[in-house]
N, C-alpha and C. Protein backbone atom coordinates (compact mmCIF):
# COMPACT_ATOMS: atom_id res chain seq x y z
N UNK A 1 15.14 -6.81 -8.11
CA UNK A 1 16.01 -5.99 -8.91
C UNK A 1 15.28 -5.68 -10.21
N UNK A 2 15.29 -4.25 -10.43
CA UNK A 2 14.42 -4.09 -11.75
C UNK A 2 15.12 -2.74 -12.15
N UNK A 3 15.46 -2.85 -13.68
CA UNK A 3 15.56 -1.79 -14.31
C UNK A 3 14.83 -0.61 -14.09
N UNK A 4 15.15 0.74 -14.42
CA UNK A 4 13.97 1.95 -13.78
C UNK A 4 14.08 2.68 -15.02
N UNK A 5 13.00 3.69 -15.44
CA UNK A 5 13.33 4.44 -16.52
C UNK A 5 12.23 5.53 -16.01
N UNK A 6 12.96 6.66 -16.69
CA UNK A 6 12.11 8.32 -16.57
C UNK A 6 11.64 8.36 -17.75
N UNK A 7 10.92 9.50 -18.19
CA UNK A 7 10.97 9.86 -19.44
C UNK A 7 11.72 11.34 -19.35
N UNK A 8 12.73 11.08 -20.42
CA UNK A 8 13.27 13.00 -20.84
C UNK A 8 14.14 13.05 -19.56
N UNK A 9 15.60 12.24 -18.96
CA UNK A 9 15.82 12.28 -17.72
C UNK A 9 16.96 12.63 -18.29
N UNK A 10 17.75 14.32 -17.48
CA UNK A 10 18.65 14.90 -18.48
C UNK A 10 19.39 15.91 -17.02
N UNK A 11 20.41 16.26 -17.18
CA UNK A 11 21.37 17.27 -16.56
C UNK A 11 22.65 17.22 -16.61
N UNK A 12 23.18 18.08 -16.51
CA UNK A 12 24.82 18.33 -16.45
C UNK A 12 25.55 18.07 -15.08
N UNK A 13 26.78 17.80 -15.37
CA UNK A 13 27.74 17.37 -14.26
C UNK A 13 28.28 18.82 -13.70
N UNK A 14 28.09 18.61 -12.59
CA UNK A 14 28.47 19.80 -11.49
C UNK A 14 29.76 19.92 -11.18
N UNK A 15 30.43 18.97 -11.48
CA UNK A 15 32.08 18.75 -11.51
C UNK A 15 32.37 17.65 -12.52
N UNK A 16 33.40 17.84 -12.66
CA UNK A 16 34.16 16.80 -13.35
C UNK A 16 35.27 15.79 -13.17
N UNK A 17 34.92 14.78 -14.29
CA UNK A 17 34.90 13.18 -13.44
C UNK A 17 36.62 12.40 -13.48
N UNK A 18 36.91 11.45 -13.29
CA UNK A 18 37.87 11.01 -13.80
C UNK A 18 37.30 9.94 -14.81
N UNK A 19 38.37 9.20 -15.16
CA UNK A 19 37.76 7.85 -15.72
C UNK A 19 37.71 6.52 -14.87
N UNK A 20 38.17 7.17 -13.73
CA UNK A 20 37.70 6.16 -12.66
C UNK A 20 36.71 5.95 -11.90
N UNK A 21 36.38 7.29 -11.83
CA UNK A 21 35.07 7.43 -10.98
C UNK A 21 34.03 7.14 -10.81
N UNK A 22 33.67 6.38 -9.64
CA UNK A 22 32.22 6.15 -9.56
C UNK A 22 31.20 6.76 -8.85
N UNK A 23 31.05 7.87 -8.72
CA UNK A 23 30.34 9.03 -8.53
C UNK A 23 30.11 9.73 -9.52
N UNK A 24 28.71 10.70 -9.79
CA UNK A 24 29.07 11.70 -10.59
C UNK A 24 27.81 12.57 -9.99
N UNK A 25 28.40 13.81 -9.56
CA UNK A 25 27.12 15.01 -8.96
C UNK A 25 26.32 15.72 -10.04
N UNK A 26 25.46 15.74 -9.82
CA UNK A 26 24.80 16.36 -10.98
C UNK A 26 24.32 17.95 -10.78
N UNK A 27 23.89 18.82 -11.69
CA UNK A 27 23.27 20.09 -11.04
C UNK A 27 22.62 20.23 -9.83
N UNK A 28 22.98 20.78 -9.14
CA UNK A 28 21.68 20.96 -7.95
C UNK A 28 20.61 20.99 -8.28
N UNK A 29 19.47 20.13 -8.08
CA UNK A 29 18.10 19.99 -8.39
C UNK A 29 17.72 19.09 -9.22
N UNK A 30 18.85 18.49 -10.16
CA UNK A 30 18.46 17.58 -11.20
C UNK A 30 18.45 15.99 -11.26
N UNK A 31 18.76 15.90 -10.04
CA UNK A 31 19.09 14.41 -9.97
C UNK A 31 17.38 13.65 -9.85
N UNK A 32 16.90 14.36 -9.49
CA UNK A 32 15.01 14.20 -9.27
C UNK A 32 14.43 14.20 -10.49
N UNK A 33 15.42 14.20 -11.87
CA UNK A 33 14.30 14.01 -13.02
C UNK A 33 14.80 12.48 -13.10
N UNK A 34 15.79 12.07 -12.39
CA UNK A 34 15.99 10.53 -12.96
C UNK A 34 15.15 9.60 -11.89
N UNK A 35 14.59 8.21 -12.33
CA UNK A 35 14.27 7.56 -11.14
C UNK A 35 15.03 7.21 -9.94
N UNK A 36 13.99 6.95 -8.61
CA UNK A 36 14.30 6.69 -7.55
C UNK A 36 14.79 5.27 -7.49
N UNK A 37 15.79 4.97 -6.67
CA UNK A 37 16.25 3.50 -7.01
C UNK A 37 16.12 2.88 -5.29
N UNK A 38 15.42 2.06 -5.40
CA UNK A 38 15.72 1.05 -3.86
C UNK A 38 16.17 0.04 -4.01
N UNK A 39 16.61 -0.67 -3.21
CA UNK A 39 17.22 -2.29 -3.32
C UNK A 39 17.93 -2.22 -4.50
N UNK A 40 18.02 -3.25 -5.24
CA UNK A 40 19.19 -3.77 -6.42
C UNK A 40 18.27 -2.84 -7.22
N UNK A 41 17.80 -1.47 -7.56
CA UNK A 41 17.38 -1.26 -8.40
C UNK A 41 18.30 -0.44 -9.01
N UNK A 42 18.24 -0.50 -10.79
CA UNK A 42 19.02 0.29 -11.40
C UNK A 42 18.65 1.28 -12.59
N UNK A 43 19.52 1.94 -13.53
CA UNK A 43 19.18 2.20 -14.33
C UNK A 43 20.30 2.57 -15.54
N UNK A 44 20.24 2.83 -16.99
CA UNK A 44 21.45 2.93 -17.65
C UNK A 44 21.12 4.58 -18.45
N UNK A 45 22.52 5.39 -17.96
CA UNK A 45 22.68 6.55 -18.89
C UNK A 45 23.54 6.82 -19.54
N UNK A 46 23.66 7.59 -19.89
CA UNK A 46 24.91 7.81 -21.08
C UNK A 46 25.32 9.23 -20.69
N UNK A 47 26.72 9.34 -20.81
CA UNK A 47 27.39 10.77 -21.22
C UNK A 47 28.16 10.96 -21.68
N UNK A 48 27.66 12.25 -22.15
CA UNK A 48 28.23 12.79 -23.36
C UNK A 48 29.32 13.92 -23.12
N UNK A 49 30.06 13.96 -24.26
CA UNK A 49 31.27 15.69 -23.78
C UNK A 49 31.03 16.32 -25.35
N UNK A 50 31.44 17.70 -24.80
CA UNK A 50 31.64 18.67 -26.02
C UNK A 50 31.99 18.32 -27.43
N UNK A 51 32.47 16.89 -27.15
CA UNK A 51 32.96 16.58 -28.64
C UNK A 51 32.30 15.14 -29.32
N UNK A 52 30.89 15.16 -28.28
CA UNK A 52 30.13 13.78 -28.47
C UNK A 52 30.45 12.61 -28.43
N UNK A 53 31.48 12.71 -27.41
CA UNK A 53 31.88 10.78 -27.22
C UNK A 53 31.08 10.39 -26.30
N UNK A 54 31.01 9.26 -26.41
CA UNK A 54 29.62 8.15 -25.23
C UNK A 54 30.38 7.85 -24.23
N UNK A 55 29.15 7.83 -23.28
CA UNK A 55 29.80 6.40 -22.29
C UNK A 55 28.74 6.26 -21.86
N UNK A 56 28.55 4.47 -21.71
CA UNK A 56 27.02 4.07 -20.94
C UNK A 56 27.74 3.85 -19.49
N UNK A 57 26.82 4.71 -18.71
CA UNK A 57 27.08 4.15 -17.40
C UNK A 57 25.83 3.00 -16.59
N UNK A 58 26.22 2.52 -15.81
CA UNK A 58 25.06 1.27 -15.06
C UNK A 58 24.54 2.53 -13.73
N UNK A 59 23.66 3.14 -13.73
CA UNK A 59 23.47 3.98 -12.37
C UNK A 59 23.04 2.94 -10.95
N UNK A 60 23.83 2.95 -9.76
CA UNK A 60 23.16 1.85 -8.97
C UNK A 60 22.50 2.24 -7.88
N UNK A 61 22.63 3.81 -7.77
CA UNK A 61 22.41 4.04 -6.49
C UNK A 61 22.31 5.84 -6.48
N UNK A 62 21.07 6.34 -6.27
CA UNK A 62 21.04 8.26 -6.23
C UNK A 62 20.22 8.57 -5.24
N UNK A 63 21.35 9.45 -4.94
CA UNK A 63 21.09 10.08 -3.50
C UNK A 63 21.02 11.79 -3.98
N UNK A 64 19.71 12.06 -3.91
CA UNK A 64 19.47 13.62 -4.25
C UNK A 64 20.02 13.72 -5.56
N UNK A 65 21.19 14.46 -5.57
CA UNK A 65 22.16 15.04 -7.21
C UNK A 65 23.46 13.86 -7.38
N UNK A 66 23.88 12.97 -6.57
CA UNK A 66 24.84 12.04 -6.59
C UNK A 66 24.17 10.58 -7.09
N UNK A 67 24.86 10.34 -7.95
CA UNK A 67 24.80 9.03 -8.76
C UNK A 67 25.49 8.11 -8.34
N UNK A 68 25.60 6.80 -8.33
CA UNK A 68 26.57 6.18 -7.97
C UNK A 68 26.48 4.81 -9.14
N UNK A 69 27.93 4.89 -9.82
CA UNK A 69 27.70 4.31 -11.20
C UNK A 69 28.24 3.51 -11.58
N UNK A 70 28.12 2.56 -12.62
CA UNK A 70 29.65 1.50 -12.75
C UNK A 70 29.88 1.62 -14.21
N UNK A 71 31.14 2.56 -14.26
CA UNK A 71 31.51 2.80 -15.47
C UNK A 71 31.93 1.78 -17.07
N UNK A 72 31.88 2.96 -17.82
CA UNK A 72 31.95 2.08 -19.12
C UNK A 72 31.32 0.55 -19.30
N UNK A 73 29.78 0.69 -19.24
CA UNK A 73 28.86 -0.20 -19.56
C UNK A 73 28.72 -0.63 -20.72
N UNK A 74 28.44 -1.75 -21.45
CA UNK A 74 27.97 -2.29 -22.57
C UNK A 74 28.69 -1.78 -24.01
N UNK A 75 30.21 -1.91 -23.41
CA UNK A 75 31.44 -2.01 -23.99
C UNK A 75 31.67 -0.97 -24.48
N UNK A 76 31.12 0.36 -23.66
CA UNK A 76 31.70 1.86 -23.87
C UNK A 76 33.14 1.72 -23.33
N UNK A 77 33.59 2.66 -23.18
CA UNK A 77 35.03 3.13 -23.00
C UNK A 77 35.03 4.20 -21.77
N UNK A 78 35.08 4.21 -20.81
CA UNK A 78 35.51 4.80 -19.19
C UNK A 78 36.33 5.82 -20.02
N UNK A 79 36.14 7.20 -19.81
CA UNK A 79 36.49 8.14 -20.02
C UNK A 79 36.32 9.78 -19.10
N UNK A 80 37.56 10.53 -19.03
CA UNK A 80 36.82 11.78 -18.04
C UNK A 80 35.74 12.45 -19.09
N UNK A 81 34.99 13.18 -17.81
CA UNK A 81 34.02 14.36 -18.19
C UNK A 81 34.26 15.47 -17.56
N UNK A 82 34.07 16.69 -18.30
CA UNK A 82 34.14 17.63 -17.20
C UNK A 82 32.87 18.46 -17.14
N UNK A 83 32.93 19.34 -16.19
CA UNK A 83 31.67 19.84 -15.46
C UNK A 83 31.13 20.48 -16.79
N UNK A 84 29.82 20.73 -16.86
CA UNK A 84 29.13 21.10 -18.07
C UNK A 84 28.37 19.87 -18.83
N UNK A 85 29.25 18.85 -18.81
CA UNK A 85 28.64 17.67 -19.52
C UNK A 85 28.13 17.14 -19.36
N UNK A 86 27.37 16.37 -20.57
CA UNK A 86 25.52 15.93 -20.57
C UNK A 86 25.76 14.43 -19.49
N UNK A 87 24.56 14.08 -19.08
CA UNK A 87 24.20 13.03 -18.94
C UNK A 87 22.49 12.71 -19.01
N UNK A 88 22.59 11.89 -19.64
CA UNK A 88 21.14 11.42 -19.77
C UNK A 88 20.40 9.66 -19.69
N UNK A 89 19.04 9.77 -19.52
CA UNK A 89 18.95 8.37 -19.62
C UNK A 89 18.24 8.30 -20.80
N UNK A 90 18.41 7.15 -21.14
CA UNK A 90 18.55 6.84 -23.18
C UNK A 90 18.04 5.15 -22.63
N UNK A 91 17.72 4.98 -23.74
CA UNK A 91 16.72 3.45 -23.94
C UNK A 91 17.91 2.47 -24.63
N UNK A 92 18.86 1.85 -23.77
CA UNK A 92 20.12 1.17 -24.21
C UNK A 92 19.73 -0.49 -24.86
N UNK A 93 20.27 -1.10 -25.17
CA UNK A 93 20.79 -2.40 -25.32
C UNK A 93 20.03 -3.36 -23.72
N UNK A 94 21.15 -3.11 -23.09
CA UNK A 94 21.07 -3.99 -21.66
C UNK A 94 19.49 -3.37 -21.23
N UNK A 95 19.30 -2.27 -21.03
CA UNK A 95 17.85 -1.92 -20.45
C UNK A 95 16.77 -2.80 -21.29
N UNK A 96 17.01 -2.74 -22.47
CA UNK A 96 15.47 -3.69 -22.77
C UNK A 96 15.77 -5.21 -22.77
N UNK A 97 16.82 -5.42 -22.82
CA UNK A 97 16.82 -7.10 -22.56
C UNK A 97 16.78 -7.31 -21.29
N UNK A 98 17.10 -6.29 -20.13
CA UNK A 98 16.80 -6.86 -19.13
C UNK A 98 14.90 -6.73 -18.59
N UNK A 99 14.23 -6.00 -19.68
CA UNK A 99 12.90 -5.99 -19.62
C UNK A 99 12.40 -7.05 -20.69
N UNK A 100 13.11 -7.88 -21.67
CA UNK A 100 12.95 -8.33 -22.38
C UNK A 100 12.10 -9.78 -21.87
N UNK A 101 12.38 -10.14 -20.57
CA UNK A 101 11.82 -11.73 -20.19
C UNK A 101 10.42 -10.93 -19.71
N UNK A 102 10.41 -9.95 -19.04
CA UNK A 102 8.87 -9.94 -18.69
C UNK A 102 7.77 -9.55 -20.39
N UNK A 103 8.49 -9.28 -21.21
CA UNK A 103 7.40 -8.97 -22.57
C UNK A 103 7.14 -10.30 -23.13
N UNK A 104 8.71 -11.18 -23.04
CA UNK A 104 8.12 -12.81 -23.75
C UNK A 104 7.72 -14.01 -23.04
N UNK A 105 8.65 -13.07 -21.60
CA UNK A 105 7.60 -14.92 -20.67
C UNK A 105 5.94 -15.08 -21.32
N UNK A 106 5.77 -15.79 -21.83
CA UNK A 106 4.26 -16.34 -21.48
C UNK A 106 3.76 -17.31 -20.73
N UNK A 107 4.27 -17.14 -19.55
CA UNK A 107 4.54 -17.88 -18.36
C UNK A 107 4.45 -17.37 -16.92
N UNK A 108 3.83 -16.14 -16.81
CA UNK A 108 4.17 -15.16 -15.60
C UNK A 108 3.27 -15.71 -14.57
N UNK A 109 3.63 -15.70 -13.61
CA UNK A 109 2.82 -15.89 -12.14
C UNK A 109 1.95 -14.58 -11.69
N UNK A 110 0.69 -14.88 -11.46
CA UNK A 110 -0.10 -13.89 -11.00
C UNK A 110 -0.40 -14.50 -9.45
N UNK A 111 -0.64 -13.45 -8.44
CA UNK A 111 -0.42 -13.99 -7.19
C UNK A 111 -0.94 -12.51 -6.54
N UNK A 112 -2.12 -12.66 -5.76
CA UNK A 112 -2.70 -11.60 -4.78
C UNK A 112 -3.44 -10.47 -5.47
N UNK A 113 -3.35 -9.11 -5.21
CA UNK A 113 -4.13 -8.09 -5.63
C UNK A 113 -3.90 -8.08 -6.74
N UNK A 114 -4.28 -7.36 -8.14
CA UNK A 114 -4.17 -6.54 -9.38
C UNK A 114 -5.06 -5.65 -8.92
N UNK A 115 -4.86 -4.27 -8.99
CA UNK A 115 -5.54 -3.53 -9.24
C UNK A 115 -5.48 -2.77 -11.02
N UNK A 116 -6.78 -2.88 -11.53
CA UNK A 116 -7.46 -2.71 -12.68
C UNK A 116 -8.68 -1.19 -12.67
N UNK A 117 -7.98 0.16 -12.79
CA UNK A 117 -8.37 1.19 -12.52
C UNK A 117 -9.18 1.19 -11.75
N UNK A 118 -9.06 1.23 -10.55
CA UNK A 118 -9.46 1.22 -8.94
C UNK A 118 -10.26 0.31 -8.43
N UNK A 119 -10.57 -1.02 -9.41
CA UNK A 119 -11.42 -1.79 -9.15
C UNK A 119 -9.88 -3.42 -8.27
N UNK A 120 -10.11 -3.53 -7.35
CA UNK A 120 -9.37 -4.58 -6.74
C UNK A 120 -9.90 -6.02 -7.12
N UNK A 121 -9.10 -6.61 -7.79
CA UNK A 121 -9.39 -8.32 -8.17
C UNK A 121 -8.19 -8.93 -7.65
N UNK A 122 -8.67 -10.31 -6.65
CA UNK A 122 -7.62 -11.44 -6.32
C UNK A 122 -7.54 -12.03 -7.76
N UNK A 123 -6.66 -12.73 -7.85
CA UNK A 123 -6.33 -13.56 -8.91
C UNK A 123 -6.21 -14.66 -8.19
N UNK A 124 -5.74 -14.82 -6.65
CA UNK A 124 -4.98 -16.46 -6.18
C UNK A 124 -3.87 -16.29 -7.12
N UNK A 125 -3.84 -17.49 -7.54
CA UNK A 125 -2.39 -18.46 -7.40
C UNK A 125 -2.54 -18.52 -9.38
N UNK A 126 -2.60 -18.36 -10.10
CA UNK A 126 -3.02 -18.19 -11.70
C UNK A 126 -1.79 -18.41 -12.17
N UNK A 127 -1.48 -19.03 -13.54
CA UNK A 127 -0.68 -19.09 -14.01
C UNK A 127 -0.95 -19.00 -15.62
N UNK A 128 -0.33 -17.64 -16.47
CA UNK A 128 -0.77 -17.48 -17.52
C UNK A 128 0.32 -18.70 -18.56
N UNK A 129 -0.80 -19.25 -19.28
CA UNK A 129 -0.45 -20.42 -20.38
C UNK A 129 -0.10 -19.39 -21.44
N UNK A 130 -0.92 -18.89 -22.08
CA UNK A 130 -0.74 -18.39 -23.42
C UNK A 130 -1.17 -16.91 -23.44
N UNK A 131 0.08 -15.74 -23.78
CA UNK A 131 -0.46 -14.33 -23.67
C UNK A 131 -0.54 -13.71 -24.84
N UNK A 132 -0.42 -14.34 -25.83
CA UNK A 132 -1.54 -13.57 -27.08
C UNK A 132 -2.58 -14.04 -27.39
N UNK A 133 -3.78 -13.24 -27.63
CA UNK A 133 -4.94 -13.71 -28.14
C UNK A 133 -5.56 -13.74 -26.86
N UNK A 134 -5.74 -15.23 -26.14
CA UNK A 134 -6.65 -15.54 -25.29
C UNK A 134 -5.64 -15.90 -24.23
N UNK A 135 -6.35 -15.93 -23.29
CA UNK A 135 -5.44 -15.91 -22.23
C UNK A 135 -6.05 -17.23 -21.43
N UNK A 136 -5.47 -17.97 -21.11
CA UNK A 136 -5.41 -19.32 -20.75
C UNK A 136 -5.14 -19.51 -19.37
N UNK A 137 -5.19 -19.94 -18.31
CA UNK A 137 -5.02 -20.11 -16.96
C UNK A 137 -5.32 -21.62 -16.22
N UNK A 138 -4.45 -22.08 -15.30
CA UNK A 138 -4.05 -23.27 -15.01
C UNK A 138 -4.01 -23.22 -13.20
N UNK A 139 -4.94 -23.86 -12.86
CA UNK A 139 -5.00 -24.18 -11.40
C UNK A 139 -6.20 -25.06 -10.92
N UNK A 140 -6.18 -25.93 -10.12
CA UNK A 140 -7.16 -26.27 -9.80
C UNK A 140 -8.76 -25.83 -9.29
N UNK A 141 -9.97 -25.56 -9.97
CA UNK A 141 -11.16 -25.18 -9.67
C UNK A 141 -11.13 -23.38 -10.22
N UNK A 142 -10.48 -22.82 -10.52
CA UNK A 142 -10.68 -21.60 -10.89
C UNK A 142 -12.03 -21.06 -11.52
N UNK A 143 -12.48 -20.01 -10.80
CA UNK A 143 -12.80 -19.22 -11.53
C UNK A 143 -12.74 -18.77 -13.05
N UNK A 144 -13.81 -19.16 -14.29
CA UNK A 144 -13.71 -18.42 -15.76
C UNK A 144 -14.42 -16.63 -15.54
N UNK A 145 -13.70 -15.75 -16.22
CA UNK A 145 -14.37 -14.70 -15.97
C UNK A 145 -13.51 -13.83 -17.23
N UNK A 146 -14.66 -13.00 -17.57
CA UNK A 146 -14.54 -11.85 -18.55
C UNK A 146 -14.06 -10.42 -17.87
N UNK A 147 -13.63 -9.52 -18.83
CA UNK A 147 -13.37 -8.43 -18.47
C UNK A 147 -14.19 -7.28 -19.37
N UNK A 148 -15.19 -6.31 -19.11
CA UNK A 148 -16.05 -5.78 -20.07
C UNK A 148 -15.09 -4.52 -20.50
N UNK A 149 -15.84 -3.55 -21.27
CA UNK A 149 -14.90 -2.25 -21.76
C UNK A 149 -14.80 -1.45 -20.40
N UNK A 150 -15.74 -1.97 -19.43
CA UNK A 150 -15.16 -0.10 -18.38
C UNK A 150 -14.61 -1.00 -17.24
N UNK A 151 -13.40 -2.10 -17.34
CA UNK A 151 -12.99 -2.81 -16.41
C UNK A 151 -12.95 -3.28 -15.81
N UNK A 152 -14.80 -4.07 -15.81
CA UNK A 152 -15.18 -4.78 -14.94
C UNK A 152 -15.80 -6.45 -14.82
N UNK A 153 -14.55 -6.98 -14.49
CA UNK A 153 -14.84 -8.30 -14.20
C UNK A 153 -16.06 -9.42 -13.47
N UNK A 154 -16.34 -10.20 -14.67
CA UNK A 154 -17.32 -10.80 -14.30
C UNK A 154 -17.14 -12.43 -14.37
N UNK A 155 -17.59 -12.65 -13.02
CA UNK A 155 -17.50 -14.37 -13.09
C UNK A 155 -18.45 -15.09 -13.87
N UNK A 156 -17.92 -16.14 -15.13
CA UNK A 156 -19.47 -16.61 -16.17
C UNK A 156 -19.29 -17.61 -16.06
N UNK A 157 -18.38 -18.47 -15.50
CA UNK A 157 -18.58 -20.12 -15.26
C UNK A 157 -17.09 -20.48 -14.33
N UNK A 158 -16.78 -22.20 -13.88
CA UNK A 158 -15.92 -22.46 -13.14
C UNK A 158 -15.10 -23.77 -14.10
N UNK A 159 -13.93 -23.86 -14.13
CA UNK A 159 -13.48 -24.65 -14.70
C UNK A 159 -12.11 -25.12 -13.85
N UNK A 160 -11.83 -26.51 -14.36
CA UNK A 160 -11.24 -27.53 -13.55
C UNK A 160 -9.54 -27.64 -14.10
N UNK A 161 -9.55 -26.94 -15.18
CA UNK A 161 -8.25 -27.13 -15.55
C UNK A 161 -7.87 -25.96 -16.57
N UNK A 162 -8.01 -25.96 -17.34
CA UNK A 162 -7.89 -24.91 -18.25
C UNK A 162 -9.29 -24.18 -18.21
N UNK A 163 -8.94 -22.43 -17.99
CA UNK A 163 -10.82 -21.87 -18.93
C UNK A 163 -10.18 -20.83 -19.72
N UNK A 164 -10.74 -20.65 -20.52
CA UNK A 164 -10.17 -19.14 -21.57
C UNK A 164 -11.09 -18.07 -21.21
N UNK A 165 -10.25 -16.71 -21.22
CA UNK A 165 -10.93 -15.64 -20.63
C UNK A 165 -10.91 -14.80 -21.89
């Protein structure tokens, strides 16, 4: 499950809503500026009416121009819209805290491919200790290795417990 974001993701409602509703159609053609969502994936927008009242919606699910939404999010107020009115995706509250553990874990599991502008590196099984400054890694027998300016990794020694890269 992961938050999704566009940039500039914007259109009007093709009909208009109740305050119950959890649907909302969008222009024909516009539902393709917002992201694609699979599995638990989501995203948060807002809409607006002629007289600028909010509502955050939770988007859970778009199919072409149909949204499928769970109203009055992050203690907006469930309200109708009618056709003409904005919806957009906006950089909310809930969206960055739910991106908020992957910016402060300094703790993340690295596991299988990275690709590093078309160059493919295993990592194994790595576990980052410390992600500012130097980067620290924890596993038995690892690989120490640098990364130069045009992205290319080089093995410069082997260490048994901790190596700094």
């Amino acid at each position: 499950m992961a938050v999704k974001f566009a940039n500039n993701a914007y259109s009007t409602l093709a009909a208009s809503i109740t305050s119950g509703a959890t649907s909302v159609t969008l222009t024909t053609g516009e539902g393709a500026r917002f992201p694609t969502l699979t599995g638990a994936d989501y995203f948060y927008a807002t809409l607006i009416d002629s007289s600028n009242n909010l509502e955050i919606v939770k988007v859970t699910a778009r199919s072409t121009d149909v949204l499928t939404v769970v109203r009055g999010s992050e203690s907006t107020t469930a309200r109708a819209y009618a056709a003409g009115d904005r919806l957009e995706q906006r950089i909310t509250a809930a969206g960055l805290a739910a991106n908020s553990d992957l910016v402060n874990d300094t703790t993340p599991q690295l596991g299988g491919t990275l690709d590093c502008n078309g160059n493919h590196i295993d990592f194994g099984n790595w576990t980052i200790t410390e992600a500012a400054g130097v980067l620290k890694f924890a596993t038995g027998g690892v690989n120490k290795a640098k990364l130069d300016a045009s992205g290319n990794l080089t093995v410069v020694g082997n260490v048994t417990a901790y190596g700094t890269i």
